[in-house]
PDB file of N, CA and C in Angstrom:
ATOM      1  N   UNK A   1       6.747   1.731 -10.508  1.00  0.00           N
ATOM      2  CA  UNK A   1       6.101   2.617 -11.456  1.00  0.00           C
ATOM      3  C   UNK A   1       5.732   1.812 -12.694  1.00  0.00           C
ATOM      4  N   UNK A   2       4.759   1.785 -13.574  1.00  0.00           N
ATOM      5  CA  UNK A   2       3.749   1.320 -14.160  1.00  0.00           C
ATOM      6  C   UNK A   2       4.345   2.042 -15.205  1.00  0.00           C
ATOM      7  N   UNK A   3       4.196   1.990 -16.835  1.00  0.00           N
ATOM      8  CA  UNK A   3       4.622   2.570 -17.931  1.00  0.00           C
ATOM      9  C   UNK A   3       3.123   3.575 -18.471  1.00  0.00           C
ATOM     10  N   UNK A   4       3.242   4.422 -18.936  1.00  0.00           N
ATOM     11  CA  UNK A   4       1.736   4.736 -19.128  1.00  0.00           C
ATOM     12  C   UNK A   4       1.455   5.313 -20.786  1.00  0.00           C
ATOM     13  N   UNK A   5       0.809   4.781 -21.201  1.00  0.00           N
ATOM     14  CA  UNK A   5       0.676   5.026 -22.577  1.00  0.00           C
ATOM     15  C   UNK A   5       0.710   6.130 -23.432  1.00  0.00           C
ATOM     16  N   UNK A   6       1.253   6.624 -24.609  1.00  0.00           N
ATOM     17  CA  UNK A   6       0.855   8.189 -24.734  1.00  0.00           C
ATOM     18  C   UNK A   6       0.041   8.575 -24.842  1.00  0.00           C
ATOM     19  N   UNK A   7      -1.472   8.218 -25.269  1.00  0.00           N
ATOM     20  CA  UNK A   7      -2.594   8.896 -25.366  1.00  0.00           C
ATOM     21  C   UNK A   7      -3.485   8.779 -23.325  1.00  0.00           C
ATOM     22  N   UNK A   8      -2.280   7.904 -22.964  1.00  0.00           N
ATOM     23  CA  UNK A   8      -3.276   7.526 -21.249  1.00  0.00           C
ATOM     24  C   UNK A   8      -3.097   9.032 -20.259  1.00  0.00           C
ATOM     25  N   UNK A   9      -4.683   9.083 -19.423  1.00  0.00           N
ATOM     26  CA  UNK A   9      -4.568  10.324 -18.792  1.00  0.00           C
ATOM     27  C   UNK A   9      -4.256   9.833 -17.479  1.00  0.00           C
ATOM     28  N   UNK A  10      -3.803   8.760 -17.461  1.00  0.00           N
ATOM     29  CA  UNK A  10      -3.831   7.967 -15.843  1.00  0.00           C
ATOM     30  C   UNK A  10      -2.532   7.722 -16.168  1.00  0.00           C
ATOM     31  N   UNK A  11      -1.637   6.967 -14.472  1.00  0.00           N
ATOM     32  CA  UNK A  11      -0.343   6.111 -15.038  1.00  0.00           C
ATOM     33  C   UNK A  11       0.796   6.947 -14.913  1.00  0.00           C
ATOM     34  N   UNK A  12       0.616   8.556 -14.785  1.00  0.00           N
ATOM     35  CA  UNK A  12       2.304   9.208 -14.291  1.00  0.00           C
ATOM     36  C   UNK A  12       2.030   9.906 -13.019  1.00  0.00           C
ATOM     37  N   UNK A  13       1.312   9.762 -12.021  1.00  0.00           N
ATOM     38  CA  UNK A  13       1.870   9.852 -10.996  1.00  0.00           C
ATOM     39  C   UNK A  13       3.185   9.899 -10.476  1.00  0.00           C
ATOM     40  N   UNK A  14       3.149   8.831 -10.136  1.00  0.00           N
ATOM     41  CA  UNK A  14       4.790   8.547  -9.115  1.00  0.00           C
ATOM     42  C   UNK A  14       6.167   8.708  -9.931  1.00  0.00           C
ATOM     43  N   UNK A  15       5.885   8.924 -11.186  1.00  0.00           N
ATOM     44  CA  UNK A  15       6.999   9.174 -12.069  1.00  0.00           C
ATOM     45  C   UNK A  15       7.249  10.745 -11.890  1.00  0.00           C
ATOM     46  N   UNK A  16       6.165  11.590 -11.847  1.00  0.00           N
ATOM     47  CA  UNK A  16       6.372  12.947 -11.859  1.00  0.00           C
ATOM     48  C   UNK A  16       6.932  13.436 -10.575  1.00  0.00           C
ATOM     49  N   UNK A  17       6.233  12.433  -9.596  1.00  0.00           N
ATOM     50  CA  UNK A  17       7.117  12.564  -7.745  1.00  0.00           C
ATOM     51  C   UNK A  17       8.581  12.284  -8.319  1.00  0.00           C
ATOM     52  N   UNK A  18       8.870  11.331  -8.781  1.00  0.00           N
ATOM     53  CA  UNK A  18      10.188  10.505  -8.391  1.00  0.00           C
ATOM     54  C   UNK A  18      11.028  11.815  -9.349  1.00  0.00           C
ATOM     55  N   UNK A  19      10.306  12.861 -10.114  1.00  0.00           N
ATOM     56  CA  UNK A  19      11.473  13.897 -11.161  1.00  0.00           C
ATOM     57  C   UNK A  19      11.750  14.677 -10.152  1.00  0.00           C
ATOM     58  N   UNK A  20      10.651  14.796  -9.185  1.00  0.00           N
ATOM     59  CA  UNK A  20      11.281  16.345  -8.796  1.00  0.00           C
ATOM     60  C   UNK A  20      11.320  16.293  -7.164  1.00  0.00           C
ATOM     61  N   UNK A  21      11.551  15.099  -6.687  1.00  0.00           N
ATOM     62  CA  UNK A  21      11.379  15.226  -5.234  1.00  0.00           C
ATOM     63  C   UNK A  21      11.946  13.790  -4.579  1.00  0.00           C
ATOM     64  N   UNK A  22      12.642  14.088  -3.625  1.00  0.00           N
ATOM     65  CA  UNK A  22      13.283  12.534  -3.244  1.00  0.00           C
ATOM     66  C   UNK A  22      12.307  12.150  -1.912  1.00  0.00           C
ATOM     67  N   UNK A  23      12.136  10.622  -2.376  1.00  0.00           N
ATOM     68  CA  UNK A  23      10.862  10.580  -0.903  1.00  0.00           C
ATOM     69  C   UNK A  23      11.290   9.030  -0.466  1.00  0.00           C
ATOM     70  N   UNK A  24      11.121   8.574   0.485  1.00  0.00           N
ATOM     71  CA  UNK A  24      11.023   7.844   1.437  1.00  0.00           C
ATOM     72  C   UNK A  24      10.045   7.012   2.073  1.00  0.00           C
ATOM     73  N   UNK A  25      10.155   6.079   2.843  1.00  0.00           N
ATOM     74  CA  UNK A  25       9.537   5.548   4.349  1.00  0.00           C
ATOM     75  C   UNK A  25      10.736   5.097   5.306  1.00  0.00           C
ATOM     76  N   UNK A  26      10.123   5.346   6.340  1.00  0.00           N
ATOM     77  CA  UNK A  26      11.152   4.972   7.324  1.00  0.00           C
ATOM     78  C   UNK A  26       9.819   4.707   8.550  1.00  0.00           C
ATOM     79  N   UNK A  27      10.201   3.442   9.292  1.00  0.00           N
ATOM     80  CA  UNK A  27       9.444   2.934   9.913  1.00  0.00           C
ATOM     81  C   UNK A  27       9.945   3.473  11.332  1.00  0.00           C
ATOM     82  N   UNK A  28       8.585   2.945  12.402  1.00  0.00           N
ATOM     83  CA  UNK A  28       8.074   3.916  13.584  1.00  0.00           C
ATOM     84  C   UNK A  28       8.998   3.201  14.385  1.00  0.00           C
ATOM     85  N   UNK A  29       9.438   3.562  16.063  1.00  0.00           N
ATOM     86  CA  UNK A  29      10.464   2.604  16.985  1.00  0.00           C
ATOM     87  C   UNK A  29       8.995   1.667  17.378  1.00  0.00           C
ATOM     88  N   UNK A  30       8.927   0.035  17.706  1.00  0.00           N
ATOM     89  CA  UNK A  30       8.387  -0.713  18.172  1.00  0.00           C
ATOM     90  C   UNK A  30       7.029  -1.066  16.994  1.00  0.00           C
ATOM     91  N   UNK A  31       7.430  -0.449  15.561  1.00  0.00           N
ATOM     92  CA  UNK A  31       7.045  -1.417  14.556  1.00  0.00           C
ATOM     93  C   UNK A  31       5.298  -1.130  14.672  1.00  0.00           C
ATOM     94  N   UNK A  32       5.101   0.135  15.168  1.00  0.00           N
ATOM     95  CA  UNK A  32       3.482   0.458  15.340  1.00  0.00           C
ATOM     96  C   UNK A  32       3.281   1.776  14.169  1.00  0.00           C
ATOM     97  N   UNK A  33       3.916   1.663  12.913  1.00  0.00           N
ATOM     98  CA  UNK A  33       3.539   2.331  11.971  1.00  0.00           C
ATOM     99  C   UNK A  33       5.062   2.885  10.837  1.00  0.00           C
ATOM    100  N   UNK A  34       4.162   3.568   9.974  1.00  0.00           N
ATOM    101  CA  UNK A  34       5.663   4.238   9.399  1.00  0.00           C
ATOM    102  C   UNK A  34       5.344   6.072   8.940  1.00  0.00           C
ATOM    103  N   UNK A  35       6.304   6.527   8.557  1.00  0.00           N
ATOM    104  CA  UNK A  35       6.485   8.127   7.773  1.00  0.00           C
ATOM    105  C   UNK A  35       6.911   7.611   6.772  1.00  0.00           C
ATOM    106  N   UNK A  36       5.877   8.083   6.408  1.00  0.00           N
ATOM    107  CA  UNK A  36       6.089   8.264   4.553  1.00  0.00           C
ATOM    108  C   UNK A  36       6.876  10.138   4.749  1.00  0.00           C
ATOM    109  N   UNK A  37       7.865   9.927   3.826  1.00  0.00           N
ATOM    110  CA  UNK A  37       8.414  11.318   3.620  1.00  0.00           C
ATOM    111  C   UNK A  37       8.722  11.887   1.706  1.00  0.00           C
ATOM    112  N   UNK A  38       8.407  13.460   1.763  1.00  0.00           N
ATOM    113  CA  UNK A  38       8.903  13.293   0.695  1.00  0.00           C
ATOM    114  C   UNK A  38       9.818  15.448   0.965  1.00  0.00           C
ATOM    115  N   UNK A  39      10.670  15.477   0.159  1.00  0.00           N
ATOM    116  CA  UNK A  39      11.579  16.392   0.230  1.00  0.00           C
ATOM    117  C   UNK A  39      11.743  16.787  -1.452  1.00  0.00           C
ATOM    118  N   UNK A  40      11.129  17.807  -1.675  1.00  0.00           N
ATOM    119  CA  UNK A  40      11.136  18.816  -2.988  1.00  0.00           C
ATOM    120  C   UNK A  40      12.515  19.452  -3.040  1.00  0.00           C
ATOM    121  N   UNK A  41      13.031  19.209  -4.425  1.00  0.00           N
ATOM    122  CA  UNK A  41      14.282  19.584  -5.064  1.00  0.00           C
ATOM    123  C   UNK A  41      13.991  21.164  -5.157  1.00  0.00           C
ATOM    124  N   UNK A  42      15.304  22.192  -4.659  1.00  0.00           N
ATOM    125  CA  UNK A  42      14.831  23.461  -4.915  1.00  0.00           C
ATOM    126  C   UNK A  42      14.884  24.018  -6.353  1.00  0.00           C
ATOM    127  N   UNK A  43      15.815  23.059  -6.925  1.00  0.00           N
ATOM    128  CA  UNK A  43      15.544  23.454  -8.680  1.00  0.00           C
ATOM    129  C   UNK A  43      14.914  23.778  -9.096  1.00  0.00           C
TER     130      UNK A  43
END
């Protein structure tokens, strides 16, 4: 994650994922891809 300036409208993405949701990759059997996962906090 990248720091993002206070006046910047770009730059919090993955910060706002990483508050409220726990996510992942976990790769495919025989290395022919991956899952991206992500799992929302019920808070």
């Amino acid at each position: 994650m990248r720091r993002a300036e206070t006046i910047s409208e770009a730059g919090r993405g993955l910060f706002i994922v990483d508050q409220f949701c726990r996510c992942g990759v976990r790769p495919l059997a025989g290395n022919v891809g991956k899952v991206v996962f992500a799992v929302l906090d019920a808070a």
